[in-house]
C-alpha atoms as a PDB file:
ATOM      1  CA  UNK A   1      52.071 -35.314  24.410  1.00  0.00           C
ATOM      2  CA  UNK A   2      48.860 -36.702  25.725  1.00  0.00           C
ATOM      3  CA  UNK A   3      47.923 -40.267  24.927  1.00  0.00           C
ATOM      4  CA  UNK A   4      44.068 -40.828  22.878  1.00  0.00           C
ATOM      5  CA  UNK A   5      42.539 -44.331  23.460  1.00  0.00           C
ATOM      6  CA  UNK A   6      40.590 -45.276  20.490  1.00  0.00           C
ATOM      7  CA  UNK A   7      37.584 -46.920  21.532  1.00  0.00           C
ATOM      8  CA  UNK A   8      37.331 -49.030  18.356  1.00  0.00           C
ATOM      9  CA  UNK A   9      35.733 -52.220  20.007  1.00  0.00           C
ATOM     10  CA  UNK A  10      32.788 -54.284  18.398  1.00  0.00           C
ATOM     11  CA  UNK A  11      29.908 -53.388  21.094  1.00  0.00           C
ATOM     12  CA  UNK A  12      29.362 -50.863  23.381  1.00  0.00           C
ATOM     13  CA  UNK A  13      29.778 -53.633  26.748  1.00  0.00           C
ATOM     14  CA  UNK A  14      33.483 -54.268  25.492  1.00  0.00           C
ATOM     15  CA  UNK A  15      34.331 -50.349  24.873  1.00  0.00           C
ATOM     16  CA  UNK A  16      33.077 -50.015  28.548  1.00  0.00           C
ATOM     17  CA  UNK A  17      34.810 -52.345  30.004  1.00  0.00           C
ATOM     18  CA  UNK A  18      38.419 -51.295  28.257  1.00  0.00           C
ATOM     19  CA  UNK A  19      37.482 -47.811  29.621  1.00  0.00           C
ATOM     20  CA  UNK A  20      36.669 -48.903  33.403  1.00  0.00           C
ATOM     21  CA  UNK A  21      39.721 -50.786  33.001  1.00  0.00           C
ATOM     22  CA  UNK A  22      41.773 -47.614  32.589  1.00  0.00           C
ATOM     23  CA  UNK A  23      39.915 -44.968  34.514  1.00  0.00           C
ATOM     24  CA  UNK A  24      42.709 -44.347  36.854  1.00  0.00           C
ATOM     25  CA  UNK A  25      44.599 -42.940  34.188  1.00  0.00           C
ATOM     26  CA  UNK A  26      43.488 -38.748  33.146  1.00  0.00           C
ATOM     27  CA  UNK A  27      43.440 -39.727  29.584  1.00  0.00           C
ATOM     28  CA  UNK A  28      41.452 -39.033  26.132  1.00  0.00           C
ATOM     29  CA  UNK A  29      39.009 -41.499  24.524  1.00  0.00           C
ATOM     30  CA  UNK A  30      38.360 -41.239  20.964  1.00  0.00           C
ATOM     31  CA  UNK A  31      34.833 -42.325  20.294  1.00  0.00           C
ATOM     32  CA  UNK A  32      34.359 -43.218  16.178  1.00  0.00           C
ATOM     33  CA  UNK A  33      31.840 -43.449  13.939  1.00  0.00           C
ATOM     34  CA  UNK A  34      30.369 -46.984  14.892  1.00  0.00           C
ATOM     35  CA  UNK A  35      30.584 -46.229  18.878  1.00  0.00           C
ATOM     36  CA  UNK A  36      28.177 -42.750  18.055  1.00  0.00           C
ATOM     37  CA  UNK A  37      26.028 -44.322  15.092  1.00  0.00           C
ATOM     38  CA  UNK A  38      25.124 -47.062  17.597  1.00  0.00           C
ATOM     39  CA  UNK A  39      25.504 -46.060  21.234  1.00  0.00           C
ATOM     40  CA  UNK A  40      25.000 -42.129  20.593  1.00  0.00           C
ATOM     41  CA  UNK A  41      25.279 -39.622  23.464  1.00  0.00           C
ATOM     42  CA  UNK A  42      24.548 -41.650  26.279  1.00  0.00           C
ATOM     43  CA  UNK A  43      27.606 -43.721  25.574  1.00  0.00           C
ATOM     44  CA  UNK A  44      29.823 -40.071  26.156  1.00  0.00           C
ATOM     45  CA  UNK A  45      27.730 -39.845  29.053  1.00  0.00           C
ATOM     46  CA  UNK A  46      28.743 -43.104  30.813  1.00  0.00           C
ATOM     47  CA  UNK A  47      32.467 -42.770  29.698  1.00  0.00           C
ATOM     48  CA  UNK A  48      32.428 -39.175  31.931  1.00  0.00           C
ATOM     49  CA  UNK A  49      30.859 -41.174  34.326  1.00  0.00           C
ATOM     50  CA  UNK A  50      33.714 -43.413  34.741  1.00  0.00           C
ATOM     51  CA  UNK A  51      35.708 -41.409  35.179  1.00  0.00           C
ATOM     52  CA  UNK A  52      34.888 -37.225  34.895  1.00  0.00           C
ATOM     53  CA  UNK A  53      38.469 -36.227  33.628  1.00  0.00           C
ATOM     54  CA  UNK A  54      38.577 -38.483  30.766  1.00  0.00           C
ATOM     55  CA  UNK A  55      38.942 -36.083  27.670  1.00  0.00           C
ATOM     56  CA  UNK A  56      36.375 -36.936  24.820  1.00  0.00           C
ATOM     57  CA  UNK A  57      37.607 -36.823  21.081  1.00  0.00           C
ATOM     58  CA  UNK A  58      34.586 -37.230  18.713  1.00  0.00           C
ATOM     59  CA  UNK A  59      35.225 -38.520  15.914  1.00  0.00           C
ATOM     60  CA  UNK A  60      32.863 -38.204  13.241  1.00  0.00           C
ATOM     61  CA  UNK A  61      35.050 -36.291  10.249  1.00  0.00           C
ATOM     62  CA  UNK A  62      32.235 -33.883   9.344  1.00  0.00           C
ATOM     63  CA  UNK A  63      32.449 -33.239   5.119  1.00  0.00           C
ATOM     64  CA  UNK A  64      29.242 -31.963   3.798  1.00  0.00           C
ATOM     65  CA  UNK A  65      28.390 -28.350   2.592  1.00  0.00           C
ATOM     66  CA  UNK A  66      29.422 -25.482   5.092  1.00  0.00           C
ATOM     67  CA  UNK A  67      25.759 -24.205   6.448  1.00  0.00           C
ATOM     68  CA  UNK A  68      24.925 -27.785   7.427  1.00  0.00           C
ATOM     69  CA  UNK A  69      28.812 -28.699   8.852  1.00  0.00           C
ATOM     70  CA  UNK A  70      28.163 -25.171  11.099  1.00  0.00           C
ATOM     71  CA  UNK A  71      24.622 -26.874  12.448  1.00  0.00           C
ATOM     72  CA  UNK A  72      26.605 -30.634  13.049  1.00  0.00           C
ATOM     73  CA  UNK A  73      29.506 -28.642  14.723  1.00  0.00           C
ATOM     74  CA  UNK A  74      27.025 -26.510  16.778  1.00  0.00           C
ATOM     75  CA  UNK A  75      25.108 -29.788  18.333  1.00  0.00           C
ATOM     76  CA  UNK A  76      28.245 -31.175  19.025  1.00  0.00           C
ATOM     77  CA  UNK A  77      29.297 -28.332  21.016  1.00  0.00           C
ATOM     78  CA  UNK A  78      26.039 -29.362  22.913  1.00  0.00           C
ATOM     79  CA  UNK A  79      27.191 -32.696  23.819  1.00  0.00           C
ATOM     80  CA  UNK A  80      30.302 -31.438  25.801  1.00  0.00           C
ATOM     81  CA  UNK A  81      32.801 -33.301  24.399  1.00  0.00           C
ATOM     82  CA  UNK A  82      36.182 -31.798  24.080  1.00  0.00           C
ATOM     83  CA  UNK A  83      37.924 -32.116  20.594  1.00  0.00           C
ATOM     84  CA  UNK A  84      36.182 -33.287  17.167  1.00  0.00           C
ATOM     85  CA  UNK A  85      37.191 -33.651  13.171  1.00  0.00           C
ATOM     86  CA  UNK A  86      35.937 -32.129  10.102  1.00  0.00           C
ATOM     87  CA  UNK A  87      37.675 -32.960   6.398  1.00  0.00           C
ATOM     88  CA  UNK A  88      40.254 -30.327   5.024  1.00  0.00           C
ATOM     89  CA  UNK A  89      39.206 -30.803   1.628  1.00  0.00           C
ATOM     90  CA  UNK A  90      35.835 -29.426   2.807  1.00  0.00           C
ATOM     91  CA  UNK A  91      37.185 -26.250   1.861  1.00  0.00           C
ATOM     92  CA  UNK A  92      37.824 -22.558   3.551  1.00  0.00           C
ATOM     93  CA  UNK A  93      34.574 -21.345   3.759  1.00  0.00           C
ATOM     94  CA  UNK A  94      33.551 -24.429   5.793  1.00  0.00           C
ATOM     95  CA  UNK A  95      36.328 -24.127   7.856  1.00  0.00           C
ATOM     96  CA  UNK A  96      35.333 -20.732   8.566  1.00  0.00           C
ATOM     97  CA  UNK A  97      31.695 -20.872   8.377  1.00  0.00           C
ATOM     98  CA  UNK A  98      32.375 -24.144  11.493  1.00  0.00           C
ATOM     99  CA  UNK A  99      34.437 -21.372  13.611  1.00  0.00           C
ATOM    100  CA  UNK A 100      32.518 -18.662  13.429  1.00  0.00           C
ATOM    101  CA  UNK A 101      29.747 -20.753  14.789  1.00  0.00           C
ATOM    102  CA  UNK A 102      31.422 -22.110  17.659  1.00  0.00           C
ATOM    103  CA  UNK A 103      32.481 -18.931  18.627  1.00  0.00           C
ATOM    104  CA  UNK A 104      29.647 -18.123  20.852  1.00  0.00           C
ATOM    105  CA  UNK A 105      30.370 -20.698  22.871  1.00  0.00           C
ATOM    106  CA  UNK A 106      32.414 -19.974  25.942  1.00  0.00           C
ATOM    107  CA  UNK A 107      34.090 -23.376  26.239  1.00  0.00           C
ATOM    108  CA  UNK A 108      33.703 -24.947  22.580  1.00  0.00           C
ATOM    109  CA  UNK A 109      35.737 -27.946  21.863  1.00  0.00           C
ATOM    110  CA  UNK A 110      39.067 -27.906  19.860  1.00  0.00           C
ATOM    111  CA  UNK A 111      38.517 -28.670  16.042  1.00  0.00           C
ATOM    112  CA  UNK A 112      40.671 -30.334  14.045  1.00  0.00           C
ATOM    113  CA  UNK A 113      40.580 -31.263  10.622  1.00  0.00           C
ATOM    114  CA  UNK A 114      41.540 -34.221   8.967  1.00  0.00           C
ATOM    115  CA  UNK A 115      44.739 -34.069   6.102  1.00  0.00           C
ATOM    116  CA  UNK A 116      45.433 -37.285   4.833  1.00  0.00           C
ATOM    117  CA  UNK A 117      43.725 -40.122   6.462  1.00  0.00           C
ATOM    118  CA  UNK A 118      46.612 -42.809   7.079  1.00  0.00           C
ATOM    119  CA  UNK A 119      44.900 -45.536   5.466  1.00  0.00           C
ATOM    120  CA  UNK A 120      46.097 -43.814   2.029  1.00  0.00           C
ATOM    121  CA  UNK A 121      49.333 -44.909   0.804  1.00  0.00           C
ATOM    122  CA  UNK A 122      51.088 -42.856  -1.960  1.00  0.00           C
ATOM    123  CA  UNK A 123      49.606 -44.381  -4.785  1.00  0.00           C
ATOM    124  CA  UNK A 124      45.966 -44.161  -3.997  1.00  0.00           C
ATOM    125  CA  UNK A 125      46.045 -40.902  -2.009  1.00  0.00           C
ATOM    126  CA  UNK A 126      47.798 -39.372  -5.680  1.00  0.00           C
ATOM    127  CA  UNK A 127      44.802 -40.813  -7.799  1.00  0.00           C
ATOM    128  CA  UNK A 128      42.090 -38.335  -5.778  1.00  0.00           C
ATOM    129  CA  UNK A 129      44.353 -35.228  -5.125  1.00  0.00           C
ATOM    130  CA  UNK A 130      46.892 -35.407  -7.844  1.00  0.00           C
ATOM    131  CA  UNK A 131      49.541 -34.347  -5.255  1.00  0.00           C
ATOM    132  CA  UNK A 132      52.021 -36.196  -2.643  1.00  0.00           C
ATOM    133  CA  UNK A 133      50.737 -36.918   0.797  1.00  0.00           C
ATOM    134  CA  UNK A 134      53.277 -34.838   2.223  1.00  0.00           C
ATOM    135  CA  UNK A 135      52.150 -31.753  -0.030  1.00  0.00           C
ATOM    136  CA  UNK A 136      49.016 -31.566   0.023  1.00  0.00           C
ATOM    137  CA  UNK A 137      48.925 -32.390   4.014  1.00  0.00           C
ATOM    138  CA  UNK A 138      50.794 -29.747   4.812  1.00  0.00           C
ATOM    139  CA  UNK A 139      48.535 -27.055   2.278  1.00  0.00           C
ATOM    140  CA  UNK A 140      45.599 -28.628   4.013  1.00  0.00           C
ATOM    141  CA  UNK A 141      46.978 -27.742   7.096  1.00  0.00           C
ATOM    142  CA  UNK A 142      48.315 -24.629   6.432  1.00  0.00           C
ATOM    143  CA  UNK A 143      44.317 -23.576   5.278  1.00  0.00           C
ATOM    144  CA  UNK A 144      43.306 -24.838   8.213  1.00  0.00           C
ATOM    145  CA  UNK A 145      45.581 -22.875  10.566  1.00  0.00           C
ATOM    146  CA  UNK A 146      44.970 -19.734   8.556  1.00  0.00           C
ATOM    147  CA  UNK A 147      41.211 -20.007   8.969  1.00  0.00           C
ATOM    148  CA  UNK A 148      41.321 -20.675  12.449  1.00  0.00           C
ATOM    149  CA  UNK A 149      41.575 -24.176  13.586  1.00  0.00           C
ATOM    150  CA  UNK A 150      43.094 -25.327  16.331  1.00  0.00           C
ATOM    151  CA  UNK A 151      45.064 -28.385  14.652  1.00  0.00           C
ATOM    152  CA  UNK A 152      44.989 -31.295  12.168  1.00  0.00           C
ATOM    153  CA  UNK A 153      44.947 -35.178  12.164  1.00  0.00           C
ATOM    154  CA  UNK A 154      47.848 -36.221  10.120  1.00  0.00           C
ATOM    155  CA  UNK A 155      50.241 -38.977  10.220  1.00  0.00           C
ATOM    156  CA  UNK A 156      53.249 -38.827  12.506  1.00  0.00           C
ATOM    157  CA  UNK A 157      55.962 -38.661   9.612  1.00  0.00           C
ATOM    158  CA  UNK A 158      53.667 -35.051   8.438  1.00  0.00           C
ATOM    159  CA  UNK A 159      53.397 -33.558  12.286  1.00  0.00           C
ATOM    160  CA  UNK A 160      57.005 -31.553  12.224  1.00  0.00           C
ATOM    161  CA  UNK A 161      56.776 -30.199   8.845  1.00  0.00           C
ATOM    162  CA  UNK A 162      53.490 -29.194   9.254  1.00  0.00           C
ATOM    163  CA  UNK A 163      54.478 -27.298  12.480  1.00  0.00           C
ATOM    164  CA  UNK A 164      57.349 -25.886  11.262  1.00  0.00           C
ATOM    165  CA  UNK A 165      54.724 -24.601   8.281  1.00  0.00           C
ATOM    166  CA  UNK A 166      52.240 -23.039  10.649  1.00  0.00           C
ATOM    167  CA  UNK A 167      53.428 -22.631  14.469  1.00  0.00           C
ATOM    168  CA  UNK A 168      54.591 -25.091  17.085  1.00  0.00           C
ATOM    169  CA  UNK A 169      51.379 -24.335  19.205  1.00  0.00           C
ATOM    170  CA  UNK A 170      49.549 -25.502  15.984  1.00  0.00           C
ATOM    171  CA  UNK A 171      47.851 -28.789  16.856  1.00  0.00           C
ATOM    172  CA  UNK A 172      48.910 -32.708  15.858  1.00  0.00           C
ATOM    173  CA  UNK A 173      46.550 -35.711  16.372  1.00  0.00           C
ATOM    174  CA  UNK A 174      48.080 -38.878  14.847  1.00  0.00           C
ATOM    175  CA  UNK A 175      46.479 -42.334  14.420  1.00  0.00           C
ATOM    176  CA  UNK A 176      48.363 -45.327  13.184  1.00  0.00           C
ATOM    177  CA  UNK A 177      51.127 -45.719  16.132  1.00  0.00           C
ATOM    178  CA  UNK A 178      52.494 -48.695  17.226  1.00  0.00           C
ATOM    179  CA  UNK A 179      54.342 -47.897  20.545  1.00  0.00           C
ATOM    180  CA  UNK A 180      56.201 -51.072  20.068  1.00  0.00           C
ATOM    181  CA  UNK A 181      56.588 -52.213  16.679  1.00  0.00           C
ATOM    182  CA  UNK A 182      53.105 -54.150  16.999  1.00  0.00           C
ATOM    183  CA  UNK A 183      51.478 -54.737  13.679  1.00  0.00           C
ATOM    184  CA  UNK A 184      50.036 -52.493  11.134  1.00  0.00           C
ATOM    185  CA  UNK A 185      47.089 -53.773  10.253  1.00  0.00           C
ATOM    186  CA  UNK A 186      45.165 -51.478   7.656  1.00  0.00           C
ATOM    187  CA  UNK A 187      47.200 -48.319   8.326  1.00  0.00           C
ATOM    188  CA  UNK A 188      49.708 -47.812   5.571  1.00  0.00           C
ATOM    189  CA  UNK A 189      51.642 -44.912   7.410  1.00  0.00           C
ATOM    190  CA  UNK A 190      52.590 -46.156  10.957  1.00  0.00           C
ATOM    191  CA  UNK A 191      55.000 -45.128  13.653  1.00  0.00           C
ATOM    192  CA  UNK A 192      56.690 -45.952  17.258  1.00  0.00           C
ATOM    193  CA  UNK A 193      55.935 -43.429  20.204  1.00  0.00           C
ATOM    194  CA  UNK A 194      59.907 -42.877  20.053  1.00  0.00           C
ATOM    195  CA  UNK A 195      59.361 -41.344  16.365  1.00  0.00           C
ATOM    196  CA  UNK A 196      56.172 -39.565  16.800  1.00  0.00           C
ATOM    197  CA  UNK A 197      57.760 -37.397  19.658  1.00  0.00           C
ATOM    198  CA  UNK A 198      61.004 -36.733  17.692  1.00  0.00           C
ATOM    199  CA  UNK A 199      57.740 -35.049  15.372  1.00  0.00           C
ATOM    200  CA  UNK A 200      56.356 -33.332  17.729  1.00  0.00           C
ATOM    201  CA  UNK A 201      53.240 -35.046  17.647  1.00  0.00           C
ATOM    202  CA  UNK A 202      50.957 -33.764  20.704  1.00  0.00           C
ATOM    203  CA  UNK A 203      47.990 -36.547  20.853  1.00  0.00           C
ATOM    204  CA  UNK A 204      48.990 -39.943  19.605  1.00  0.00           C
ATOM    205  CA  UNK A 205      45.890 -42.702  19.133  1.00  0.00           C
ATOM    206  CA  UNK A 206      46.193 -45.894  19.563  1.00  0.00           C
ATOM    207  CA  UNK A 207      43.756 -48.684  19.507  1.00  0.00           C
ATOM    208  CA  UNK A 208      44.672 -52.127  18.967  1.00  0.00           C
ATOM    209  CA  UNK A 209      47.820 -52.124  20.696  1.00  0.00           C
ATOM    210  CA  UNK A 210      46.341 -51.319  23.519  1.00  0.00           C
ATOM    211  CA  UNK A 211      42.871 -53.191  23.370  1.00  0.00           C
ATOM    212  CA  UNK A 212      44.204 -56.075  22.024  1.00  0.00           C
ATOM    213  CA  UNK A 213      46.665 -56.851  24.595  1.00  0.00           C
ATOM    214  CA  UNK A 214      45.985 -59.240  27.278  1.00  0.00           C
ATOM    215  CA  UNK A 215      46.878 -56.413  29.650  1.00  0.00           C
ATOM    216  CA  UNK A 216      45.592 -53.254  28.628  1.00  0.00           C
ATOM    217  CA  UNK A 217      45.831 -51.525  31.408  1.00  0.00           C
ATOM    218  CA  UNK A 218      49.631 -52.409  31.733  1.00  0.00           C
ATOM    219  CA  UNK A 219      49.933 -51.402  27.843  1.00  0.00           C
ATOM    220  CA  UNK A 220      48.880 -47.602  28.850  1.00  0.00           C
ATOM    221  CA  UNK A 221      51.053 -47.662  31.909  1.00  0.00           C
ATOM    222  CA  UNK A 222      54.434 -48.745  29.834  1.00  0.00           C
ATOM    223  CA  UNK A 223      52.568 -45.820  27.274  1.00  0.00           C
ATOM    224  CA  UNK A 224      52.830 -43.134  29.652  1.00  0.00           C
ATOM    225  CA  UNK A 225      56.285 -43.780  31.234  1.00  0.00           C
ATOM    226  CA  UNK A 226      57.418 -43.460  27.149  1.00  0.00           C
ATOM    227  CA  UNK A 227      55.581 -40.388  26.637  1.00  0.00           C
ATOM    228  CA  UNK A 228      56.065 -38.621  30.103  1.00  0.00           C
END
């Protein structure tokens, strides 16, 4: 398991400072869509800068049609960061069409796609795909395993069955965990570090928990001893 900082902060001087703050620790740093809309490349540059082992998760969620997701994926691949997202519901041939474009590239970044985002509770996830989360997260990521990806973002309570459905070297990224029992906020589907390694959950994200404490730095610490 391997511990993904989201870098959700409000300007580019505060997700700085939260990552200075940790750069003793070999971690990943997940870098969303308002840190790359507004701060762009530069702001990946100055994160490796703080620290060159920090691991770089960008993500953007690319859902458009498959020719132009290949040409997003490609100049991301350019950026050198090491893991990014692209939508399930995209389809096959974009999941293909994504692959077989990266596969020039010697050391291409690990692709994920997103399932079920974990905002979605049961209700409003069945009005747009007319199936439970649990089903149709683990046909999205069975489709995405088949046509080559290296995992899926999911929430914690999908990671096990969706391994046991495609292979235990099969990818998990999982937002919405509260180490400690802190407080949901908008995610619907949260869990505790205990339950997301009884899953088998290999990157856990977590945010607030962590930025919002008056000691982040200690936060990651107490993070790591659970999840070493």
């Amino acid at each position: 398991m391997q511990l993904c900082v989201a870098l959700d902060l409000p300007s580019k001087r505060e997700n700085l400072k939260l990552a200075k703050e940790l750069k003793a620790h070999d971690i990943w740093m997940k870098v969303g869509f308002r840190a790359y809309i507004r701060d762009g490349k530069p702001f990946i540059d100055e994160l490796k800068k703080i620290n060159p082992n920090f691991k770089i998760f960008l993500d953007l969620k690319l859902y458009d049609i498959p020719n132009t997701m290949a040409d997003a994926a490609e100049e991301i691949a350019k950026l050198g960061v090491d893991m990014f997202n692209i939508h399930a519901s995209a389809g096959e041939v974009a999941m293909r069409t994504v692959m077989e474009r990266l596969s020039t590239y010697e050391n291409r970044p690990l692709v994920l796609a997103v399932t079920a985002l974990t905002s979605f509770d049961k209700k409003n996830f069945s009005l747009i795909y007319e199936k439970s989360i649990n089903e149709k997260a683990e046909q999205f990521a069975k489709m995405s395993y088949e046509n080559g990806l290296d995992g899926v973002v999911c929430s914690t309570f999908e990671s096990q069955a969706i391994k046991d459905g495609t292979s235990n070297e099969f990818l998990t990224l999982c937002p919405g965990i509260r180490p400690f029992g802190e407080d949901a906020g908008d995610q619907q589907r949260v869990a505790t570090i205990e339950l997301a390694q009884k899953e088998g959950v290999d990157f856990p994200v977590i945010g607030r928990p962590i930025y919002k404490d008056e000691n982040p730095l200690q936060k990651v610490k107490d993070i790591l001893t659970l999840i070493a």
